[in-house]
Protein backbone atom coordinates (compact mmCIF):
# COMPACT_ATOMS: atom_id res chain seq x y z
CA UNK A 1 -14.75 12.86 45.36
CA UNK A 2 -13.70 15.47 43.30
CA UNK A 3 -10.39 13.24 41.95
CA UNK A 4 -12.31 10.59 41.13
CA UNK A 5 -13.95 12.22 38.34
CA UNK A 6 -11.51 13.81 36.71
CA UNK A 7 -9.30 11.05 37.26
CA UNK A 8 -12.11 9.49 34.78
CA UNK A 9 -12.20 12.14 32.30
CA UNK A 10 -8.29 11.98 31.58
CA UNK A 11 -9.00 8.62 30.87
CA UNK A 12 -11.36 9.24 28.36
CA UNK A 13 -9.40 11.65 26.98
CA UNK A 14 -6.60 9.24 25.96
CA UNK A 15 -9.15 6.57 25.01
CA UNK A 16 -10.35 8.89 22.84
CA UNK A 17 -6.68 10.26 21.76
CA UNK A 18 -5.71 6.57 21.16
CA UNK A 19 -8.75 5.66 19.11
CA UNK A 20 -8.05 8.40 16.75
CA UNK A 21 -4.21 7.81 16.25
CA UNK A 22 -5.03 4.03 15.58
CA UNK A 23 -7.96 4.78 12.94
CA UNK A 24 -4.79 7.08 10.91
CA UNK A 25 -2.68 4.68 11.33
CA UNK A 26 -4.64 1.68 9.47
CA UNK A 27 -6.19 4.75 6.88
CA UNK A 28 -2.57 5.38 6.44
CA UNK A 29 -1.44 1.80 6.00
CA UNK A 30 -4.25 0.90 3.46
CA UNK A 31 -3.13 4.40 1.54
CA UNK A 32 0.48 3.08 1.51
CA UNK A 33 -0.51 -0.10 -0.12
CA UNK A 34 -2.88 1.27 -2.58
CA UNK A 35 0.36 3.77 -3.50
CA UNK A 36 2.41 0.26 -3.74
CA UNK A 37 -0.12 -1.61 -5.72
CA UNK A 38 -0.60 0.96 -8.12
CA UNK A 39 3.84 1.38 -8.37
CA UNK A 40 3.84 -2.19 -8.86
CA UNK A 41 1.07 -2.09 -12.05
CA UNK A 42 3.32 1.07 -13.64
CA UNK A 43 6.39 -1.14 -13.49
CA UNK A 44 4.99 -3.85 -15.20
CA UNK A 45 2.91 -1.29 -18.32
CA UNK A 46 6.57 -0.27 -18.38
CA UNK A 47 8.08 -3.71 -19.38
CA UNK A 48 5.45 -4.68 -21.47
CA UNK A 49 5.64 -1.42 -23.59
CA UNK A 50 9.66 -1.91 -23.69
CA UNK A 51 9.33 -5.44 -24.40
CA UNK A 52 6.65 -4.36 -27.45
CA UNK A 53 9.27 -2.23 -29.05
């Protein structure tokens, strides 16, 4: 009897540990394409000033 519960709780555990790495994972995605979104916009201030001149 005694197996069967822990046998449970490790399970839990790594539901748990896999809930946590996928939430960083799509906080870091949405991060990375704020970051790209935000390159892409400098890039283009930087051709219209150059293209002012």
């Amino acid at each position: 009897m005694e197996y069967a519960s822990t046998d449970n709780t490790i399970w839990y555990i790594l539901v748990v540990l896999g809930l946590i790495y996928l939430v960083i994972l799509f906080r870091n995605k949405r991060a990375n394409k704020r970051r790209r979104s935000r390159k892409f916009m400098e890039g283009k201030r930087r051709n219209e000033r150059n293209n002012e001149q």
